[in-house]
Protein backbone atom coordinates (compact mmCIF):
# COMPACT_ATOMS: atom_id res chain seq x y z
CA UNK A 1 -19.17 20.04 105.51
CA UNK A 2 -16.42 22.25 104.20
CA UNK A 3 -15.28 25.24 106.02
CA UNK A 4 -17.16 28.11 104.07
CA UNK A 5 -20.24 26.41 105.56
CA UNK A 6 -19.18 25.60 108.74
CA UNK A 7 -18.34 29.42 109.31
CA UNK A 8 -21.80 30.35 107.55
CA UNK A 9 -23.38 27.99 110.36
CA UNK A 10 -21.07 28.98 113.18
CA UNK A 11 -22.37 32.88 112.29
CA UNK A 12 -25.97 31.69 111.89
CA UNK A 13 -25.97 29.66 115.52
CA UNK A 14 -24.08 32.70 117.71
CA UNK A 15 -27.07 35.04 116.03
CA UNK A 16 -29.42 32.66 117.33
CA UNK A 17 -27.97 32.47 120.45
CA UNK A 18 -28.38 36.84 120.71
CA UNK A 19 -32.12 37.11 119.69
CA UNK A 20 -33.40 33.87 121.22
CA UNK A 21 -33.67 35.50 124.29
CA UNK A 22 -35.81 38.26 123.26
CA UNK A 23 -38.36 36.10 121.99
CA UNK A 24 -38.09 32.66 124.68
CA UNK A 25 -36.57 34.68 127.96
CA UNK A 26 -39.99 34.73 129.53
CA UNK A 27 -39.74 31.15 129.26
CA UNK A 28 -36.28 30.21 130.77
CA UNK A 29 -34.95 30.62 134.19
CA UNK A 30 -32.24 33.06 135.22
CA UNK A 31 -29.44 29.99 135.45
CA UNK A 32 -30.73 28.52 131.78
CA UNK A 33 -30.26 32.07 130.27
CA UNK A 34 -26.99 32.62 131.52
CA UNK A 35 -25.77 29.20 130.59
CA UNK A 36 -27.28 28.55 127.52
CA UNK A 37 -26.56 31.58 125.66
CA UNK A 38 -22.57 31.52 126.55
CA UNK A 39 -22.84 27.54 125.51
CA UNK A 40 -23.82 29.02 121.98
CA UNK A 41 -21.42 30.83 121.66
CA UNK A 42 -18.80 28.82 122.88
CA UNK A 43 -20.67 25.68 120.09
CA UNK A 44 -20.29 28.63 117.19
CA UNK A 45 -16.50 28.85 118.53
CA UNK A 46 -15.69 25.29 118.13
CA UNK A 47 -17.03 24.66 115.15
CA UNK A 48 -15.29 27.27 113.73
CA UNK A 49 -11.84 26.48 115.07
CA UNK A 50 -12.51 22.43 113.99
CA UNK A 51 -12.94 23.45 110.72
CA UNK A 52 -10.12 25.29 110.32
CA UNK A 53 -7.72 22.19 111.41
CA UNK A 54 -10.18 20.51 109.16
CA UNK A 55 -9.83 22.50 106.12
CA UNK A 56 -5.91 22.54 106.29
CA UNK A 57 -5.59 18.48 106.66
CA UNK A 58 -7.83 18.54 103.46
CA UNK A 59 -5.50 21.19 101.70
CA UNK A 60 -2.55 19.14 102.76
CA UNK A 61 -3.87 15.61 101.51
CA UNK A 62 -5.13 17.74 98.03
CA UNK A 63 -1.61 19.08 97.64
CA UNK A 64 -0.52 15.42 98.08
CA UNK A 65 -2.38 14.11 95.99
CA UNK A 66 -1.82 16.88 93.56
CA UNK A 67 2.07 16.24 93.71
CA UNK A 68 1.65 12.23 93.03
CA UNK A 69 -0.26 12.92 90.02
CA UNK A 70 2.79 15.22 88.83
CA UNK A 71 4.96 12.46 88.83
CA UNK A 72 6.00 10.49 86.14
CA UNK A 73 4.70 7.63 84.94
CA UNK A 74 6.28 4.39 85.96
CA UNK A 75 8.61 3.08 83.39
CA UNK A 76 7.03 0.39 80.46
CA UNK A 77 7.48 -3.24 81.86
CA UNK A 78 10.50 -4.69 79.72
CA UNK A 79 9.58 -6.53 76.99
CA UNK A 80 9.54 -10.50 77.13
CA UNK A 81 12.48 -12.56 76.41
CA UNK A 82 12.49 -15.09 73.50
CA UNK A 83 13.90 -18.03 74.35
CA UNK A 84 15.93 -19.34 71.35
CA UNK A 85 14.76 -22.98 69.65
CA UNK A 86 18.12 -23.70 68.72
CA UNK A 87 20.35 -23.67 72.21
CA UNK A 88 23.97 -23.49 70.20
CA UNK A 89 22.81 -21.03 67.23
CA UNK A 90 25.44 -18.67 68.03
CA UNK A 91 28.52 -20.42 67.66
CA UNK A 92 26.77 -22.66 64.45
CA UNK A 93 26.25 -19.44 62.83
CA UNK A 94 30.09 -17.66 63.57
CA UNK A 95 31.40 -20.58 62.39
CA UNK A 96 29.18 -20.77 58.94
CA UNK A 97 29.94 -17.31 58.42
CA UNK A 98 33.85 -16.97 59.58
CA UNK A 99 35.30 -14.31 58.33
CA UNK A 100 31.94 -12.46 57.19
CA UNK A 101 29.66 -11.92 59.34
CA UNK A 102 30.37 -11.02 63.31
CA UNK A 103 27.29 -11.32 65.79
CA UNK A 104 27.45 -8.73 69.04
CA UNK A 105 26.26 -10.10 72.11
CA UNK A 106 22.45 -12.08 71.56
CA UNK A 107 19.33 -10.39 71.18
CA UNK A 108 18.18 -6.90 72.52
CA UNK A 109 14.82 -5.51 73.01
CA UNK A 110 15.50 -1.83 73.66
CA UNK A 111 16.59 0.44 71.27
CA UNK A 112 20.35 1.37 70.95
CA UNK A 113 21.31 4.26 73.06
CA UNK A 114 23.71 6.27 70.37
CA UNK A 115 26.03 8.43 72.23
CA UNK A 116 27.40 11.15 69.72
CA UNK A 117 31.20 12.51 70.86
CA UNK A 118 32.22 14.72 67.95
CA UNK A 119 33.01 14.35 64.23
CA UNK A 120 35.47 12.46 62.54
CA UNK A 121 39.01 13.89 62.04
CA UNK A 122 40.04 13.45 58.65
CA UNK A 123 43.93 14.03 57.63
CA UNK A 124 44.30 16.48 54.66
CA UNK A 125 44.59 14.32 52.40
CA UNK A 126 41.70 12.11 53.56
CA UNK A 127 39.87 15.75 52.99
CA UNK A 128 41.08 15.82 49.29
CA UNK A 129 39.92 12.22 48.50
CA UNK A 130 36.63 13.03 50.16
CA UNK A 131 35.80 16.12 48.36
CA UNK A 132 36.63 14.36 45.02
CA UNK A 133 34.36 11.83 45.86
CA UNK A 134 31.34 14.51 47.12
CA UNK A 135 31.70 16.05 43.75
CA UNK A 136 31.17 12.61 42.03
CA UNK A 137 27.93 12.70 44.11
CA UNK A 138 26.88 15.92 43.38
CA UNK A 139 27.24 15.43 39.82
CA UNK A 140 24.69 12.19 40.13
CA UNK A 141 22.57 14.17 42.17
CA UNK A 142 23.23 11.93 45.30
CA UNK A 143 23.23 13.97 48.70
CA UNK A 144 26.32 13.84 50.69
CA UNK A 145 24.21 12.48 54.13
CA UNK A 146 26.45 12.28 57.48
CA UNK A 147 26.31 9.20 58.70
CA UNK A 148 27.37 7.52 62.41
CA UNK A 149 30.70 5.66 62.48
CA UNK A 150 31.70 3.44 65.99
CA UNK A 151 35.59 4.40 67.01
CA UNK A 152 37.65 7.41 65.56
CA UNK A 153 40.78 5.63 64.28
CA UNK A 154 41.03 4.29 60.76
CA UNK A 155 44.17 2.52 61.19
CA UNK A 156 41.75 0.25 63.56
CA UNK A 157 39.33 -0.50 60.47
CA UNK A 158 41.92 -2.07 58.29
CA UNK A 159 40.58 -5.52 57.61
CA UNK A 160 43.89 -7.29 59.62
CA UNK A 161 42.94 -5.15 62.39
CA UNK A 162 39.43 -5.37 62.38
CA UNK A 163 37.76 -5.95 65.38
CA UNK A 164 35.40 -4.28 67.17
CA UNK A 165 34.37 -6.56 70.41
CA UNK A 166 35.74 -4.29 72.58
CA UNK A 167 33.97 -1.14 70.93
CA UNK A 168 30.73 -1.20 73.13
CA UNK A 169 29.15 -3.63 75.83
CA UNK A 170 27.40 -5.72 74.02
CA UNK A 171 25.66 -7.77 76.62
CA UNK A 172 23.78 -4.59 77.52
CA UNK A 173 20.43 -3.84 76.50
CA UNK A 174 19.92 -1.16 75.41
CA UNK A 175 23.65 -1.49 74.17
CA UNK A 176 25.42 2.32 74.27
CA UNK A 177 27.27 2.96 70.53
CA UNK A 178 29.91 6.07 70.94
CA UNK A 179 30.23 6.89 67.94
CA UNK A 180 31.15 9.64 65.40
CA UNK A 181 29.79 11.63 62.38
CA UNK A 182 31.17 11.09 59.46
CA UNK A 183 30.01 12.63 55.91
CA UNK A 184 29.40 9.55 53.49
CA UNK A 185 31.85 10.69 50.58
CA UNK A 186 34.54 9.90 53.16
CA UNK A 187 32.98 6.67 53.84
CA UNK A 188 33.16 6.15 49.93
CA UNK A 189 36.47 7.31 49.73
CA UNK A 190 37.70 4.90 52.98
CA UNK A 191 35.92 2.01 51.47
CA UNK A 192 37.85 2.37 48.36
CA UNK A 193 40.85 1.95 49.70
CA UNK A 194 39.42 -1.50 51.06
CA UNK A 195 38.94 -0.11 55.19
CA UNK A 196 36.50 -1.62 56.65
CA UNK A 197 34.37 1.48 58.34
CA UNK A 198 31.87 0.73 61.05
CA UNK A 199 28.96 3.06 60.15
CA UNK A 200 25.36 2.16 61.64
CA UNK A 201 22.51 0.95 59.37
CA UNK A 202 18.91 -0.63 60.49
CA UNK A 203 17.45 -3.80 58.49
CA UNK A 204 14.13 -5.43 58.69
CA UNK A 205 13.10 -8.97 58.48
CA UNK A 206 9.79 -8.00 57.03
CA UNK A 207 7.13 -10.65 57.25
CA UNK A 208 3.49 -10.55 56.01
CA UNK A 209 1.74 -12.63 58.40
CA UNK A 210 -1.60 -13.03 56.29
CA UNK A 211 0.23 -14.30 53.05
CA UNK A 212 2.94 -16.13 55.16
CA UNK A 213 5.97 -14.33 53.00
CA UNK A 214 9.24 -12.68 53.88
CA UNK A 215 10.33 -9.43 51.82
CA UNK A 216 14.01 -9.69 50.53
CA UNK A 217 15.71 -7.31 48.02
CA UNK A 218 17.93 -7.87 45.15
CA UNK A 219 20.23 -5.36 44.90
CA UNK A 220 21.35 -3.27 42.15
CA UNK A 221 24.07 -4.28 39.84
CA UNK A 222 25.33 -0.46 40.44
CA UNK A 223 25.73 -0.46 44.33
CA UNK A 224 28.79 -0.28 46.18
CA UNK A 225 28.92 -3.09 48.30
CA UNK A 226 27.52 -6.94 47.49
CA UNK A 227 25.94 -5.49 43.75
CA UNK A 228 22.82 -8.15 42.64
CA UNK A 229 23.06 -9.94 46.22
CA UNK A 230 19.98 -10.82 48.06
CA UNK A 231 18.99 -9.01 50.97
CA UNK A 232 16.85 -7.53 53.36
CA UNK A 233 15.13 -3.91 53.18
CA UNK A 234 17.29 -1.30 55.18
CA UNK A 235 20.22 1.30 55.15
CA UNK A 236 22.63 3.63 56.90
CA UNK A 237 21.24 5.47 59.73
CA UNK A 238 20.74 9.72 58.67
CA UNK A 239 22.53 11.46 61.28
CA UNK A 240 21.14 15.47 61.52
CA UNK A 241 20.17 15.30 58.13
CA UNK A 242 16.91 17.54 56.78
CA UNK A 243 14.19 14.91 58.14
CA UNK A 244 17.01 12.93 59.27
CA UNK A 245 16.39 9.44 61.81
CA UNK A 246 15.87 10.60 65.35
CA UNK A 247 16.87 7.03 66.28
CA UNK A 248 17.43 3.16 64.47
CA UNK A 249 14.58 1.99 64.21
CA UNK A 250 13.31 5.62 62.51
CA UNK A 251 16.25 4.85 60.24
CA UNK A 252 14.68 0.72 59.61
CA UNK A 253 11.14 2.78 58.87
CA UNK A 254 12.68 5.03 56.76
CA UNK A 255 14.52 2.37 55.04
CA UNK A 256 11.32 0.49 54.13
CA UNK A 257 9.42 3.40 53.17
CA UNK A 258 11.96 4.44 50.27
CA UNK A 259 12.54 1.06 48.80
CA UNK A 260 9.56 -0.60 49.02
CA UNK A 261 7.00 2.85 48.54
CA UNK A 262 4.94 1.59 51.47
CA UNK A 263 5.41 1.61 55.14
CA UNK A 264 6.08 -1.13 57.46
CA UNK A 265 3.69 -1.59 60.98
CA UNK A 266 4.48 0.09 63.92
CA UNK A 267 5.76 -1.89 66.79
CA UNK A 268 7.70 -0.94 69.85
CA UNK A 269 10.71 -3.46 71.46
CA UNK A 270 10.95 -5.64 68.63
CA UNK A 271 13.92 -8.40 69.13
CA UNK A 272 16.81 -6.95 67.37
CA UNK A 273 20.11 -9.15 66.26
CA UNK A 274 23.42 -6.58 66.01
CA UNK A 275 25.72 -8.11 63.16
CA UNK A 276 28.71 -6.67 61.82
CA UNK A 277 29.28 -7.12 57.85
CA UNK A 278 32.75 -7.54 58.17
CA UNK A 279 33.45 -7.06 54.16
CA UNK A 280 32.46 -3.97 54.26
CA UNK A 281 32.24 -2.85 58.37
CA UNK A 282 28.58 -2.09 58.40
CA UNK A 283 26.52 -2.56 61.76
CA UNK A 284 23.45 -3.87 61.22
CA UNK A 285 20.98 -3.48 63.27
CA UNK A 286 18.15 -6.52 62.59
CA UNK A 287 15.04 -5.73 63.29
CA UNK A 288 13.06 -8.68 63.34
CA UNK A 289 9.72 -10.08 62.71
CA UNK A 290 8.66 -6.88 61.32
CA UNK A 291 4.84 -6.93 60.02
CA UNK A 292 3.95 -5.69 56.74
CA UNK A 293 0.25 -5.60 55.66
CA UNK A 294 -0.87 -7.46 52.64
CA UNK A 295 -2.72 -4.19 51.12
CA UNK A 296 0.96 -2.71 51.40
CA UNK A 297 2.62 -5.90 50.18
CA UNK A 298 0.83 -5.85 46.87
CA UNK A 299 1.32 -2.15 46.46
CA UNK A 300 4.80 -2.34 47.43
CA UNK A 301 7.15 -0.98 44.52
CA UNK A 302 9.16 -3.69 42.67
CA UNK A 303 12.11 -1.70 41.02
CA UNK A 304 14.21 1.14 42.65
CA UNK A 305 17.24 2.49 42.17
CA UNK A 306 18.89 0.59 45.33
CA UNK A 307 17.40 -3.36 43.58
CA UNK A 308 14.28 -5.22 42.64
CA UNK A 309 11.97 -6.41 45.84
CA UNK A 310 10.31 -9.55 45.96
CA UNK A 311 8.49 -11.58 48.06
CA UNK A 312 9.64 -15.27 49.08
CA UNK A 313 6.24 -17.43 50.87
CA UNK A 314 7.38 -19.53 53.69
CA UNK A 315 7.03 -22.35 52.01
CA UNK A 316 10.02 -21.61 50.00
CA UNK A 317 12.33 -20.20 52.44
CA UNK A 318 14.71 -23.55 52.68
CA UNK A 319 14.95 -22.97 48.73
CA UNK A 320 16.09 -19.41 48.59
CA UNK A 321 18.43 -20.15 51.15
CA UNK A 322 20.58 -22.87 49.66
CA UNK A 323 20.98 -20.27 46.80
CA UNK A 324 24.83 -20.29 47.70
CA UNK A 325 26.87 -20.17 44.33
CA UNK A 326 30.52 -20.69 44.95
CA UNK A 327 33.39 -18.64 43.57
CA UNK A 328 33.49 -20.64 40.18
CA UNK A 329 30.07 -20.33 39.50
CA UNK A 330 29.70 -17.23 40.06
CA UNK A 331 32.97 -16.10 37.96
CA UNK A 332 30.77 -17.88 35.01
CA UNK A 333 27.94 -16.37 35.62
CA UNK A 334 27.97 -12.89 37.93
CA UNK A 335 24.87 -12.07 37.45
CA UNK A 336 23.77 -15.75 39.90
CA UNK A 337 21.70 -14.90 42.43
CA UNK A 338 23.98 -15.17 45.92
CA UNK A 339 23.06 -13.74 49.43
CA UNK A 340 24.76 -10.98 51.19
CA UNK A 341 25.84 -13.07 54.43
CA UNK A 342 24.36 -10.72 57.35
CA UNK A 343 20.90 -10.68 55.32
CA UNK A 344 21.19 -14.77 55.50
CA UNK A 345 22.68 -14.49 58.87
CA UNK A 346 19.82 -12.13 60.22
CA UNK A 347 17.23 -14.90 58.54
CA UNK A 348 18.78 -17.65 60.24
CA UNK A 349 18.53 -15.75 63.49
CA UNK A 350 15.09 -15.10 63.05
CA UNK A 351 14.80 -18.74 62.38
CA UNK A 352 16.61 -19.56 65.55
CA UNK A 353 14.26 -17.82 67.24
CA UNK A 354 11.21 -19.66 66.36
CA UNK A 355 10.46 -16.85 63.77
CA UNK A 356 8.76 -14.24 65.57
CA UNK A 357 6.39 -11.50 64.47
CA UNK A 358 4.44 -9.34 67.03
CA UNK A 359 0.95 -10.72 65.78
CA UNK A 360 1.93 -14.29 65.85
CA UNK A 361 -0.06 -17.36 68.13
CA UNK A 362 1.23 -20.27 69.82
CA UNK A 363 1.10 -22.30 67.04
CA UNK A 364 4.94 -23.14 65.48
CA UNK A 365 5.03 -21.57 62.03
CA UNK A 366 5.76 -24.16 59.27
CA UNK A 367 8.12 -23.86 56.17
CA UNK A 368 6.78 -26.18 53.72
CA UNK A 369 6.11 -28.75 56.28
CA UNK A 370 9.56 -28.12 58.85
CA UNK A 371 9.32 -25.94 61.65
CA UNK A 372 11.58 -22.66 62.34
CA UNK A 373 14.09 -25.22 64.22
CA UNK A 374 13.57 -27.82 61.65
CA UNK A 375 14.92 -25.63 58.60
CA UNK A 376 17.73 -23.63 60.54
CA UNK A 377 19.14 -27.64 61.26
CA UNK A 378 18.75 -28.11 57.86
CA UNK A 379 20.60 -25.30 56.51
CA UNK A 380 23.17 -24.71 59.15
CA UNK A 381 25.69 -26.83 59.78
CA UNK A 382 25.83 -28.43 63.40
């Protein structure tokens, strides 16, 4: 009974208790009509007074209950750790790629925490270079995008110098990059005076689970960096730009979106490897085990203006990975297919790994007859 009603019957019981006797007095005694009708009353009273307390322990438990429904909801449980099939693939792959390709910490689940503190000072004459090189751009109709560099001291990204351990804690996840903005004709115009410059970029290993094939790209005989090497789909991460990334893995959608004409699944706390390309001083940030659909696979586009994309089954992974001209060959013949190292380091992770994908079972996928373990042994040296 709630209080409105309680005072409704309280009312209703003391007006019984002031015309009863007209109609019953004949029938009671003296000592009954003098008790009763105060003991109405004093009922009516009670009542009235009990629901009161009553009504403000129910306003106080509503307001409580009001107040835990306000609060947040508890954070998402994190995300479960792969175990790695090949214990020691860490130092086997540093070692295999010494010298060009740098792996930060192991793998991370949560997304990079980016942690912008200003723009990038350039000298006056790192200005002039820039703005020669932003007219070149114009004139191609290329946008001048500002990108995110880690540190804020070139003289650290000379290639003897190089080194960028120290640069974030890489054990974390998520791992915090401070970084910098920095317009991408200065990037140019740094890279072609050999510096290596740290800017942040997203890559996919993009699997199609149906048709058991990876996507890789062949890149364009006009780009800057590694021109006709094999690679996967991805890019430098849009900082503040119209439609720009709000965070990496935007930037990895993005990415696969503009070369490939199709869009990539959607999946949240995907195991990412951070590599550093250290050629050029790209981070990369691997995304992998990233699902494609085979609708989009076969609609995907096959020429752009950043390469040719293809697909590779998995049953010929082990061959597109030996594809490792050396230096001779490839002085005789340029155009020879030849990896760029932190696309075949990022496989080999992925392969170290046991070759995740968010949709995949128990069962061990094969690669024409070896497991994930099975071809990273064969291809990396132990």
């Amino acid at each position: 009974m709630n209080f409105r009603t309680t005072v409704i019957f309280s009312v209703a019981l003391m007006l019984l208790g002031i015309v009863l006797p007209f109609f019953i007095g004949d029938y009671l005694s003296p000592l009954t009509r003098h008790v009763a009708v105060p003991a109405i009353f004093v009922v009516a009273i009670v009542l009235v007074v009990v629901g009161w307390f009553r009504r403000n322990d129910v306003d106080s438990s509503a307001t409580t209950s009001l107040d835990l429904s306000q609060l947040p909801p508890p954070p998402p449980p994190p995300p479960a750790r792969l175990q790695p099939v090949v214990p020691d693939w860490k130092p086997r792959l540093l070692q295999m790629f010494k010298g060009k390709v740098d792996i930060y910490g192991g793998l991370t689940y949560f997304e990079p925490t980016i942690q912008v503190e200003g723009a990038f000072k350039l000298s006056p004459q790192q200005q002039h270079k820039a703005s020669l090189v932003a007219a070149n751009l114009v004139r191609k109709g290329n946008d001048d995008q500002i990108q995110l560099v880690l540190g804020d001291n070139y003289e650290e990204w000379r290639p003897e110098r190089y080194n960028l351990d120290e640069k974030a804690d890489w054990a974390r996840d998520p791992v915090t990059l401070r970084v910098n903005t920095i317009k991408y004709s200065a990037v140019k115009s740094f890279r072609a005076d050999r510096l290596c410059v740290p800017t942040l970029s997203a890559n996919a290993i993009l699997v199609c689970p149906q048709s058991r094939q990876l996507v890789l790209q062949r890149r364009s005989p006009e780009m800057d960096t590694y021109p006709n090497g094999v690679h996967n789909v991805g890019g430098g991460h849009q900082h503040h730009w119209p439609g720009g990334d709000s965070d990496l893995y935007a930037t990895m959608r993005r990415e696969v979106l503009e070369e490939l004409g199709v869009q990539a699944d959607d999946c949240e706390n995907l195991p990412k490897a951070i590599l550093g390309e250290l050629d050029t001083g790209f981070i990369q940030v691997n995304y992998l085990g990233v699902e494609i659909s085979s609708s989009n696979l076969q609609k995907m586009a096959t020429e752009t203006k950043e390469g040719s994309n293809f697909a590779v089954s998995f049953d010929k992974l082990e061959e597109e990975l030996r594809k490792d001209p050396s230096p001779e060959e490839l002085k005789k013949d340029p155009r020879k297919e030849k990896w760029v190292p932190t696309g075949r380091a990022a496989i080999l992770i992925w392969l170290a790994f046991g070759a995740p994908y968010p949709s995949k079972g128990r069962e061990p996928v094969r690669f024409g007859g070896k497991t994930a373990e099975q071809l990273f042994n064969a291809i990396v040296p132990g």
